[in-house]
N, C-alpha and C. Protein backbone atom coordinates (compact mmCIF):
# COMPACT_ATOMS: atom_id res chain seq x y z
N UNK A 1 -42.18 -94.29 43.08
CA UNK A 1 -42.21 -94.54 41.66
C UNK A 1 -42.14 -96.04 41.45
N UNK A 2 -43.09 -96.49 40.50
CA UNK A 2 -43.12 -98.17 40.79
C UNK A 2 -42.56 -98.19 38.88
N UNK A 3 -41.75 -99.39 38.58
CA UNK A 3 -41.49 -99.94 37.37
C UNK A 3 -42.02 -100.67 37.24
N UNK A 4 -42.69 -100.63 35.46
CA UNK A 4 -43.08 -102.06 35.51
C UNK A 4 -42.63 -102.47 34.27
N UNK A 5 -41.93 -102.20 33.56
CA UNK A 5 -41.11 -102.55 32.67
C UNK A 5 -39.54 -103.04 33.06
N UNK A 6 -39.33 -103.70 32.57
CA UNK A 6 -37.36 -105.10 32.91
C UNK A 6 -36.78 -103.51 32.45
N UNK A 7 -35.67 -103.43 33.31
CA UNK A 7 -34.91 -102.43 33.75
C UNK A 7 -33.41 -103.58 32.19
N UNK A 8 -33.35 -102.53 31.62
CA UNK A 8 -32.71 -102.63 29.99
C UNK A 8 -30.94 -102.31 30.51
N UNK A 9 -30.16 -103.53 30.36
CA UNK A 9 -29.03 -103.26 30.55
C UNK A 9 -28.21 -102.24 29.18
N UNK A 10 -28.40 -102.20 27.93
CA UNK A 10 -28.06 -101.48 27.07
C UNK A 10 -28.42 -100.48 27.40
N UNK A 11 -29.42 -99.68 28.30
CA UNK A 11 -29.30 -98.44 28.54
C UNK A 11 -28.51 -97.88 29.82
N UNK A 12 -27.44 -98.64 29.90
CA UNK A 12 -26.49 -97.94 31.20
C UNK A 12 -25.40 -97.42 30.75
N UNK A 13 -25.29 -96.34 30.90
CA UNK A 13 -23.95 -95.30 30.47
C UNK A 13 -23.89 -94.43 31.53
N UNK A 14 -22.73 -94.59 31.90
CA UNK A 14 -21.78 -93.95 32.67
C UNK A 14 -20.88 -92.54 32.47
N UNK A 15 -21.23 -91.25 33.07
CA UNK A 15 -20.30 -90.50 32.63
C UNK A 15 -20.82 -89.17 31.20
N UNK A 16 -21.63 -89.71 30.90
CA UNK A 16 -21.94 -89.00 30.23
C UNK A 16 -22.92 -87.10 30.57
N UNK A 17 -23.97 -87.42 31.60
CA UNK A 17 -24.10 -86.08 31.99
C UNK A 17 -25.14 -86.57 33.36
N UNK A 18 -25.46 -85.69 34.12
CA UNK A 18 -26.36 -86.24 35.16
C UNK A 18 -27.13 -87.04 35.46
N UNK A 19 -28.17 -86.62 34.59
CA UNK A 19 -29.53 -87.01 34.69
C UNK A 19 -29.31 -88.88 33.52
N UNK A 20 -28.05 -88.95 32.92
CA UNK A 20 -28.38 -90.34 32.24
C UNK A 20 -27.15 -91.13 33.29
N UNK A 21 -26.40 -90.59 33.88
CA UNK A 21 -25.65 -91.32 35.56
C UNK A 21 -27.21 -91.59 36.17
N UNK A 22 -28.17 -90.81 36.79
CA UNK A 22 -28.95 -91.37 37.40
C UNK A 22 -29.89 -92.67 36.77
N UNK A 23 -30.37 -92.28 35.82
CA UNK A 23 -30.56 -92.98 35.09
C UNK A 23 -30.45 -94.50 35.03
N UNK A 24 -29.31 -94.74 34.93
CA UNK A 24 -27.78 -95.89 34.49
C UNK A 24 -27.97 -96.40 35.94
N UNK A 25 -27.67 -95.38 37.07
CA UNK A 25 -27.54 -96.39 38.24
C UNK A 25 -28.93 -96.70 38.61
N UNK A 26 -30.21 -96.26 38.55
CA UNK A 26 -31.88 -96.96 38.73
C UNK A 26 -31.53 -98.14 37.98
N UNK A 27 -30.78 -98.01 37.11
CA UNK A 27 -31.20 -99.14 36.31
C UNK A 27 -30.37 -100.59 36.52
N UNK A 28 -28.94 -99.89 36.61
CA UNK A 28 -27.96 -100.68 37.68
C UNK A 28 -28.35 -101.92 38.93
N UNK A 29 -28.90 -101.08 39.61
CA UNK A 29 -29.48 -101.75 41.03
C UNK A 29 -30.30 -102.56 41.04
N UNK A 30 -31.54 -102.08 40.05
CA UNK A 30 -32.38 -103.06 39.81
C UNK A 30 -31.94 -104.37 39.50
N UNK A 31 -31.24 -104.24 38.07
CA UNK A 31 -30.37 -105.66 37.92
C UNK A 31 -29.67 -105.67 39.18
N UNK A 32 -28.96 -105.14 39.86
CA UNK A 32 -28.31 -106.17 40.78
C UNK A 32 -29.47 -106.58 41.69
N UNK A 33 -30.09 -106.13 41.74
CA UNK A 33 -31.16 -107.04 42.70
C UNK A 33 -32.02 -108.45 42.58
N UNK A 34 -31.52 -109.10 41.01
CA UNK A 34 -31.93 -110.11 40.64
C UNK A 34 -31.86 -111.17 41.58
N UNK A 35 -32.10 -111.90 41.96
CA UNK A 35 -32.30 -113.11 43.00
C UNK A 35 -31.29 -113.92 42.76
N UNK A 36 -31.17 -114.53 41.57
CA UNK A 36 -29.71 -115.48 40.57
C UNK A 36 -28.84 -115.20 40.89
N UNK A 37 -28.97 -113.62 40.85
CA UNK A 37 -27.44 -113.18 40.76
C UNK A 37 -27.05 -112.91 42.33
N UNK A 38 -27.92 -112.52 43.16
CA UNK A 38 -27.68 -112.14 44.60
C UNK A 38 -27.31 -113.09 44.96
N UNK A 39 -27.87 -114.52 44.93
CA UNK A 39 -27.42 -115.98 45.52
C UNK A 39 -26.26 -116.13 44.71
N UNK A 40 -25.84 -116.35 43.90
CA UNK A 40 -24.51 -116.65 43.13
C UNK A 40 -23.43 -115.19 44.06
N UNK A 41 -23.90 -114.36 44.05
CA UNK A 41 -22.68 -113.41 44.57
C UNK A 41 -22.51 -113.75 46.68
N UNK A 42 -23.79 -114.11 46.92
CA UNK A 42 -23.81 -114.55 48.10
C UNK A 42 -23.16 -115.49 48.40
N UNK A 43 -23.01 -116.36 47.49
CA UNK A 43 -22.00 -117.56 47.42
C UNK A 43 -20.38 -117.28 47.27
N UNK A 44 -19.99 -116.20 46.60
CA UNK A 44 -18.80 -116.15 46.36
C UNK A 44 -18.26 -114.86 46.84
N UNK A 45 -18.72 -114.30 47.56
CA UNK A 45 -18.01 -113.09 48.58
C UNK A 45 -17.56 -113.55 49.37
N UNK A 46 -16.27 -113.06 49.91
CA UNK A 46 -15.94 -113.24 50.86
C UNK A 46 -16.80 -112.37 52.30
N UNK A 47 -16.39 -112.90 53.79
CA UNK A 47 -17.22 -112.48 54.32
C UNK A 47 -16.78 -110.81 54.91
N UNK A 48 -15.61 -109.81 54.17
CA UNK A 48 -15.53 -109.07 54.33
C UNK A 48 -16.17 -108.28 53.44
N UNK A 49 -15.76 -109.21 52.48
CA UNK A 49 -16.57 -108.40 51.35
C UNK A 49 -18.25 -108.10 51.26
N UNK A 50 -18.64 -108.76 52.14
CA UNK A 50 -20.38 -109.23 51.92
C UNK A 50 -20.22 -107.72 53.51
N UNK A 51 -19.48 -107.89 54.68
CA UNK A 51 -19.62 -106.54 55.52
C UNK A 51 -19.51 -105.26 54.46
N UNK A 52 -18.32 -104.94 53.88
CA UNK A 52 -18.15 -103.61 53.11
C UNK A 52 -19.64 -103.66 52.35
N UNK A 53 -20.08 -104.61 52.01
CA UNK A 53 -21.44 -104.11 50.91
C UNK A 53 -22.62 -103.38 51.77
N UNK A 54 -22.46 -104.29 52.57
CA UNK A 54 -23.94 -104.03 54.29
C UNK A 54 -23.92 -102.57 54.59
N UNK A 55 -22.50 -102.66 54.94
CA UNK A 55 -22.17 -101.31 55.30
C UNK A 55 -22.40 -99.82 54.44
N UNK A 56 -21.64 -100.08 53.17
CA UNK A 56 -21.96 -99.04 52.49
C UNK A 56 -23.64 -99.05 51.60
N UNK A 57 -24.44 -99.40 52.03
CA UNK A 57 -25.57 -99.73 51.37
C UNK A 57 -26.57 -99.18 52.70
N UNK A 58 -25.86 -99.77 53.65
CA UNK A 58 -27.00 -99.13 55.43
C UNK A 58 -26.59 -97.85 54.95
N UNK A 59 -25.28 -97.43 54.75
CA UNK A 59 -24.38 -96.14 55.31
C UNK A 59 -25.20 -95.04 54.00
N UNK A 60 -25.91 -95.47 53.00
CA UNK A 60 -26.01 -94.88 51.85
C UNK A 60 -27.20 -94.66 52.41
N UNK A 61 -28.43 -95.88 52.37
CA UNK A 61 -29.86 -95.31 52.81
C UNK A 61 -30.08 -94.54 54.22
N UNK A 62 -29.27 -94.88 55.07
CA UNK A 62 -29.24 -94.44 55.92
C UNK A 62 -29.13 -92.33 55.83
N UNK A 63 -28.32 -92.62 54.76
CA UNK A 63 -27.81 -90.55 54.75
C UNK A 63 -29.09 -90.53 53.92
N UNK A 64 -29.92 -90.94 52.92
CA UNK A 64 -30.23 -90.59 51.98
C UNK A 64 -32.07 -90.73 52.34
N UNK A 65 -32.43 -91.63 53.08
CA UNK A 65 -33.68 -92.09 53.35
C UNK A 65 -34.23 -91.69 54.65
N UNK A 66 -35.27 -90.90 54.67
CA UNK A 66 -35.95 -90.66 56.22
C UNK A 66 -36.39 -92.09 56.66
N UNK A 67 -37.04 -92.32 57.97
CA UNK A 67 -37.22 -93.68 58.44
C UNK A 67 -38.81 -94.01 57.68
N UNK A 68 -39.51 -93.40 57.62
CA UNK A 68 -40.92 -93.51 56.59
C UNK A 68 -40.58 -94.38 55.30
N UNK A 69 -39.26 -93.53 54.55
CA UNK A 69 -38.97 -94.24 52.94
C UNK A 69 -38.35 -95.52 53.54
N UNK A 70 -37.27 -95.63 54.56
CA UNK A 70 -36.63 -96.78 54.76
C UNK A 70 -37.90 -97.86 54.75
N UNK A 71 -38.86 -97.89 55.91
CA UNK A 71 -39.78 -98.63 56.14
C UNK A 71 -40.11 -99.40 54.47
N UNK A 72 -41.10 -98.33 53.82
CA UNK A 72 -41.62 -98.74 52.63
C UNK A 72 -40.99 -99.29 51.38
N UNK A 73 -39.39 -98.46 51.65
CA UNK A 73 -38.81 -98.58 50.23
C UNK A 73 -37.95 -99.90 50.58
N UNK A 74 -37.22 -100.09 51.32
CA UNK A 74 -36.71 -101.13 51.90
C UNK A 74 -37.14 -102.27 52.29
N UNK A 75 -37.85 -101.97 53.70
CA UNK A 75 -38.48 -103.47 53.91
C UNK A 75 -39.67 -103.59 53.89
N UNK A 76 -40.41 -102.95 52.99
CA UNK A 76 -41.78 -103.17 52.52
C UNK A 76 -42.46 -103.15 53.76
N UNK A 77 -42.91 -102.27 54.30
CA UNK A 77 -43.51 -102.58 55.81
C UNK A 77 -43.88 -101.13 55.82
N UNK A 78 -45.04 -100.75 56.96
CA UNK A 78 -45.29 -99.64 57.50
C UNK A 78 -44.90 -99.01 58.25
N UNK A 79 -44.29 -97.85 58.10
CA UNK A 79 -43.71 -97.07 58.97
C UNK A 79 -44.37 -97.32 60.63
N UNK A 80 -43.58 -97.58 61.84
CA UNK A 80 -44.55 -97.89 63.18
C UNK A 80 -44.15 -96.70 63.77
């Protein structure tokens, strides 16, 4: 699924019923994936804190992603 519309921070709500949790967190991630903000947080983690993120983020795609989606969805590359 490709976006091509800016992922809308006023539409993140939490808690309310499934499908607007999923929702909220697509939309979540995206913003955190801003570049600004990754270098500014890259800057101010500590370096345990920057492991716990690695970790639970491998530990997440890892349960959640066959190695095909990892390839494409992750590091943009072709499955070998």
């Amino acid at each position: 699924m490709t976006h091509t519309t800016k992922p809308d921070p006023a539409s993140i709500y939490f808690g309310l019923d499934e499908a607007t949790d999923r929702a909220s967190f697509s939309t979540f991630m995206q913003l955190i994936g801003n570049r600004e903000l990754t270098e500014v947080l890259a800057a101010r983690l500590s370096r345990d804190e920057i492991d716990n993120l690695v970790a639970l983020l491998s530990d997440t795609m890892r349960t959640h992603l066959d190695r095909s989606e990892y390839h494409r969805l992750f590091l943009h590359t072709p499955h070998h």
